[in-house]
Protein backbone atom coordinates (compact mmCIF):
# COMPACT_ATOMS: atom_id res chain seq x y z
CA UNK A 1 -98.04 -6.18 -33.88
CA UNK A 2 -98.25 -7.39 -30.14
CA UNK A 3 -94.59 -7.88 -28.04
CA UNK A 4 -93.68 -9.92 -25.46
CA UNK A 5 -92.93 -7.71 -22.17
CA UNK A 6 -89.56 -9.50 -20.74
CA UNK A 7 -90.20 -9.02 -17.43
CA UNK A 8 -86.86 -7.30 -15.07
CA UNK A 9 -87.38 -8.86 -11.92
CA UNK A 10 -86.28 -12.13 -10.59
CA UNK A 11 -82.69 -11.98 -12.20
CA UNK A 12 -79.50 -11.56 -10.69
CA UNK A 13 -75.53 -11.59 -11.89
CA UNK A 14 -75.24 -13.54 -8.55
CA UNK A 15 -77.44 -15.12 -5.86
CA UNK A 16 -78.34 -12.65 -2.84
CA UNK A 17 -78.29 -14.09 0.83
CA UNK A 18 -79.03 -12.21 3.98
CA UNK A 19 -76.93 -13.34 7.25
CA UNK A 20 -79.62 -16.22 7.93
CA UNK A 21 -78.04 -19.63 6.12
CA UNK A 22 -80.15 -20.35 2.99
CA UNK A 23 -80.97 -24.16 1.42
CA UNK A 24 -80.72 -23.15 -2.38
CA UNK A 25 -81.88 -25.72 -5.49
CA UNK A 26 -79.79 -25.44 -8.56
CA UNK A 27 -80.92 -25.96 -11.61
CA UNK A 28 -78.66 -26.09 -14.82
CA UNK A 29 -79.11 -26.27 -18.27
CA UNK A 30 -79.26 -25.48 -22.26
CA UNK A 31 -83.04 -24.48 -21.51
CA UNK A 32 -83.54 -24.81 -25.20
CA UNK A 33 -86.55 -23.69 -24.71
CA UNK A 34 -87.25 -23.81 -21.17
CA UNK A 35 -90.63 -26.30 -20.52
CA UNK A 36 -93.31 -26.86 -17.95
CA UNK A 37 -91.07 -30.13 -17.10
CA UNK A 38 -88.73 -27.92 -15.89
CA UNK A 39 -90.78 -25.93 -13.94
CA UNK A 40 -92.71 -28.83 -12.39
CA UNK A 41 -89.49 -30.18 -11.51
CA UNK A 42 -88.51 -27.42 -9.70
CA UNK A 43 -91.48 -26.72 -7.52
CA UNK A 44 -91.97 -30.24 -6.64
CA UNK A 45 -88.64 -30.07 -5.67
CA UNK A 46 -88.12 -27.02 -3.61
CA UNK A 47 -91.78 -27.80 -1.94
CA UNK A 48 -90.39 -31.18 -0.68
CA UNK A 49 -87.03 -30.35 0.50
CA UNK A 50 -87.92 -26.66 1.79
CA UNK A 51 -85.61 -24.71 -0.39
CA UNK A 52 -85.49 -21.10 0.01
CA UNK A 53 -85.36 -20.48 -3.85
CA UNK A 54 -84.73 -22.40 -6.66
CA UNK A 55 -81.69 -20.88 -9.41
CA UNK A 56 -82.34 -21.74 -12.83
CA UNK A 57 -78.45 -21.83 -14.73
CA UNK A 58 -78.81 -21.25 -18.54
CA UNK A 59 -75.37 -23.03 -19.69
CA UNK A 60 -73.12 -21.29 -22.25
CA UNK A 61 -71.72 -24.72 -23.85
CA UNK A 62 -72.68 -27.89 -22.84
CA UNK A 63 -69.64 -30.39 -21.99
CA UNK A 64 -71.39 -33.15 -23.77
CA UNK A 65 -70.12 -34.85 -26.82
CA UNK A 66 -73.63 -34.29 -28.49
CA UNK A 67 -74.10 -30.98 -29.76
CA UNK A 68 -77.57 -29.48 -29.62
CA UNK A 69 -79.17 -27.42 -31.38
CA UNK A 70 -79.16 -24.72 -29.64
CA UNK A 71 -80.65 -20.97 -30.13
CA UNK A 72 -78.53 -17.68 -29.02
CA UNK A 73 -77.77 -17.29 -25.56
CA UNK A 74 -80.11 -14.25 -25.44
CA UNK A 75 -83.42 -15.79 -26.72
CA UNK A 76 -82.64 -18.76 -24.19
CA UNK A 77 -82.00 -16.18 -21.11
CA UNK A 78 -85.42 -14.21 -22.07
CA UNK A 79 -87.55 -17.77 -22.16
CA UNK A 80 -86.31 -18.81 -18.89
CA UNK A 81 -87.40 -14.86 -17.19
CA UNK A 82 -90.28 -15.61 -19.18
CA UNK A 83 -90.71 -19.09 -17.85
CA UNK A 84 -90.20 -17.95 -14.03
CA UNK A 85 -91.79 -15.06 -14.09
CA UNK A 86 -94.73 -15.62 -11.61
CA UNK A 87 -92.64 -17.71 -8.98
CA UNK A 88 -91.39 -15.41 -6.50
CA UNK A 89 -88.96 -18.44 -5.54
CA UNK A 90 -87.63 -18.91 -9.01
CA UNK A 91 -84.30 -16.78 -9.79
CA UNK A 92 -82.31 -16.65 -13.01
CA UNK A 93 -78.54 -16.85 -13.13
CA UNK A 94 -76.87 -16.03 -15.57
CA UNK A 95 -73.35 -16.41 -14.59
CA UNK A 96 -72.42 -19.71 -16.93
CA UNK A 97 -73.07 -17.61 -19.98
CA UNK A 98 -71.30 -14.37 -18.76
CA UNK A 99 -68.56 -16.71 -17.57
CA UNK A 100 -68.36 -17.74 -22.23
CA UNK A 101 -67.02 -21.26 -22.56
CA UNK A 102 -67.53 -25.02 -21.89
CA UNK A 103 -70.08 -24.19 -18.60
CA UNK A 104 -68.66 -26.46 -15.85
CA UNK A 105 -71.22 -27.14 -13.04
CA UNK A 106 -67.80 -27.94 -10.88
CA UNK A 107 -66.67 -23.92 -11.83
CA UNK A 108 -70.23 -22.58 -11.35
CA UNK A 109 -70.99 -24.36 -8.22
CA UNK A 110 -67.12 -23.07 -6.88
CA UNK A 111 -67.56 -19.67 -7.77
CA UNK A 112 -70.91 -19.31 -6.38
CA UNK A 113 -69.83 -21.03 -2.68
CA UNK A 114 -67.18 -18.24 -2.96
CA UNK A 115 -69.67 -15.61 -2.69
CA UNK A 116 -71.67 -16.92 -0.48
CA UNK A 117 -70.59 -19.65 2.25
CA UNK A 118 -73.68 -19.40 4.05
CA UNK A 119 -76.01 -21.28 1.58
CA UNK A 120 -76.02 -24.96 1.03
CA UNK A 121 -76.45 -25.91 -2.53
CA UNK A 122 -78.70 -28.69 -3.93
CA UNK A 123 -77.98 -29.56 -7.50
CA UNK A 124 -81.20 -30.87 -9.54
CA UNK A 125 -80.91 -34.07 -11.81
CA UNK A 126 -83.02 -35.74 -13.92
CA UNK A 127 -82.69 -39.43 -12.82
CA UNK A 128 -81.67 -40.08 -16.30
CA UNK A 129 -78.70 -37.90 -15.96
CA UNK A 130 -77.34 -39.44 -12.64
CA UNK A 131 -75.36 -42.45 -14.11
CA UNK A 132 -73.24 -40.10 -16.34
CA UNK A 133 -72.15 -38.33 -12.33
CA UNK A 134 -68.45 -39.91 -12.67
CA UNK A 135 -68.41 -38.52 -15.84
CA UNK A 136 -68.79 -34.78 -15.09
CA UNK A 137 -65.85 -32.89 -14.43
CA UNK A 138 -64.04 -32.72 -11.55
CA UNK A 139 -66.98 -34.96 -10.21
CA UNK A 140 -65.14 -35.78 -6.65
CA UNK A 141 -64.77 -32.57 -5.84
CA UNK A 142 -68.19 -31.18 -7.10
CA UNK A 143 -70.09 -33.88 -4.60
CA UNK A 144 -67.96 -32.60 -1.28
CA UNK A 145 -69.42 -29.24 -2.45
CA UNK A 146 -73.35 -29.57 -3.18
CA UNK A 147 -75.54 -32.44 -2.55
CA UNK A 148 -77.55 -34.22 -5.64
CA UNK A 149 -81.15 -33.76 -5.57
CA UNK A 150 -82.46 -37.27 -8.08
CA UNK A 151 -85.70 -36.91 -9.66
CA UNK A 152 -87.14 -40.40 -9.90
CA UNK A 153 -87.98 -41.10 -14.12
CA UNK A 154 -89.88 -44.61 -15.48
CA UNK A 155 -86.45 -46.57 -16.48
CA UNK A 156 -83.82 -45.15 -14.56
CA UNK A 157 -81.36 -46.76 -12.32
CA UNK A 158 -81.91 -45.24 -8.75
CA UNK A 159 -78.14 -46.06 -7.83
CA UNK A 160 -74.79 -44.16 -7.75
CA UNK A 161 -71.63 -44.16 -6.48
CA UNK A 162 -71.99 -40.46 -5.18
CA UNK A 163 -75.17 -39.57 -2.69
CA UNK A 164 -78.43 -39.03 -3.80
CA UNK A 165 -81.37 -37.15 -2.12
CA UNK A 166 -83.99 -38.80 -4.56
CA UNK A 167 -87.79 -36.82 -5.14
CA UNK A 168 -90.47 -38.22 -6.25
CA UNK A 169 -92.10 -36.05 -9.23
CA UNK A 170 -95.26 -36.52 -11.34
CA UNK A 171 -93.95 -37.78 -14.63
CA UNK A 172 -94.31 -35.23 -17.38
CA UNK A 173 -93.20 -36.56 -20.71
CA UNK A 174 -91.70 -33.21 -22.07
CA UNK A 175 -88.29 -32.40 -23.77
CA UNK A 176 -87.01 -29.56 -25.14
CA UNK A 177 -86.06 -31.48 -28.41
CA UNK A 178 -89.90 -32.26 -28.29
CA UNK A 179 -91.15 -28.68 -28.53
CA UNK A 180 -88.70 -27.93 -30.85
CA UNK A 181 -89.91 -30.20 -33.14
CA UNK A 182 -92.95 -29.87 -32.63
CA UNK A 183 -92.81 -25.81 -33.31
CA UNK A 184 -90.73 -27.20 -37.03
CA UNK A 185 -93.91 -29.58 -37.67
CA UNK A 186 -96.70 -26.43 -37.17
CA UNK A 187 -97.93 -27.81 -34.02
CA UNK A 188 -99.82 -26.37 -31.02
CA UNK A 189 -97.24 -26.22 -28.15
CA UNK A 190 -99.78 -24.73 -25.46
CA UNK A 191 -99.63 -26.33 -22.39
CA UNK A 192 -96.24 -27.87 -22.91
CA UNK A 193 -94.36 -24.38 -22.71
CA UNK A 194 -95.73 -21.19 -20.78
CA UNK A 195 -98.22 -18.77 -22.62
CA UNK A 196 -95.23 -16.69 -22.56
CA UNK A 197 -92.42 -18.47 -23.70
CA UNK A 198 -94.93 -19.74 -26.25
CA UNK A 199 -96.00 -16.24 -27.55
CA UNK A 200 -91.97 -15.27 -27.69
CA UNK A 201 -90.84 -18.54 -29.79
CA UNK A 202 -94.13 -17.36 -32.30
CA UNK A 203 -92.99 -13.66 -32.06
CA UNK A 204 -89.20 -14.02 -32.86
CA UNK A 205 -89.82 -17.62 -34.84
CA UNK A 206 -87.65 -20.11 -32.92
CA UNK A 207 -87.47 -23.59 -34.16
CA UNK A 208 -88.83 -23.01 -37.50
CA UNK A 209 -87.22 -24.84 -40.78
CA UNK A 210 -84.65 -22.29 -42.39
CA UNK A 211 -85.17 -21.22 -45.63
């Protein structure tokens, strides 16, 4: 039976800066499972703002009133090393999850300026997600401490009360629900996941119906 090698590089309890003041992209999420949207995303982003590294932020528990279906902790942290594997500029963080709890981007984004005062933080959004900003916790506080990187999506209002830094990004009509379901139905998910976080969902069978 083949395995998936989960590679050990790339990922770190915290993010490591020399003396030299660093421009660093967060990116935060359930990852459930972590998608070439994501990934696309995060290039396009880093590329056009000249980030030194983008940090990819598995959550532990969402604050949102939905509740996802969402896959251990573990299987979620090995799909996004998977995912990020062959970008030297991609890191995983795993600090939201270690942390156990309701992840707070406001506690994640303190704790992390903490340790290291010489990098300016750019938090990723999905345009989408922008108008639910005075929502988040301890939102006023959170936007004197990072600035909001907007990706620009078909439909969504390019307007807030907090400032934007909005990026254009080639649309890519991928979800996580979608690849979930689409692993339930049977379906081929090639080209909508990585060849390895597709060959780990098939190896430890993610996403299929329960019997």
């Amino acid at each position: 039976m083949s395995t998936v090698e989960i590679p050990r590089v790339k990922v770190t309890p915290e993010v490591m800066f020399g003396s030299q003041r660093k421009r660093v992209g967060l990116m935060g999420g359930t990852f459930n499972p972590i998608h070439n949207g994501h990934l696309v995303v995060a290039e396009q982003v880093a590329s056009q703002l000249g980030l030194d590294k983008v940090v990819f932020l598995p959550d532990n528990l969402p604050p949102h009133v939905d509740h996802k279906e969402t896959i251990s902790a573990k299987d979620r942290v090995n799909m996004v090393r998977l995912g990020i594997a062959d970008n030297e500029n991609f890191e995983l963080n795993t600090m939201e999850i270690d942390r156990g709890g309701v992840s707070y981007t406001y506690d994640t984004v303190k704790e992390l300026k903490q340790r290291h005062p010489e990098a300016d933080y750019y938090f990723i959004l999905g345009g989408d997600m922008v108008e639910y900003l005075p929502k988040w916790n301890k939102i006023e506080q959170l936007a004197k401490m990072v600035k909001f990187v907007g990706v620009k999506r078909t439909g969504a209002k390019m307007q807030s009360q907090y400032p934007i830094l909005w990026v254009d990004v080639p649309t890519i009509d991928i979800s996580s629900t979608l690849i979930r379901s689409k692993v339930k139905q049977g379906c081929s998910i090639k080209y909508l996941v990585p060849d390895l976080v597709a060959e780990y969902i098939k190896k430890e069978g993610l996403y299929r119906e329960r019997t």
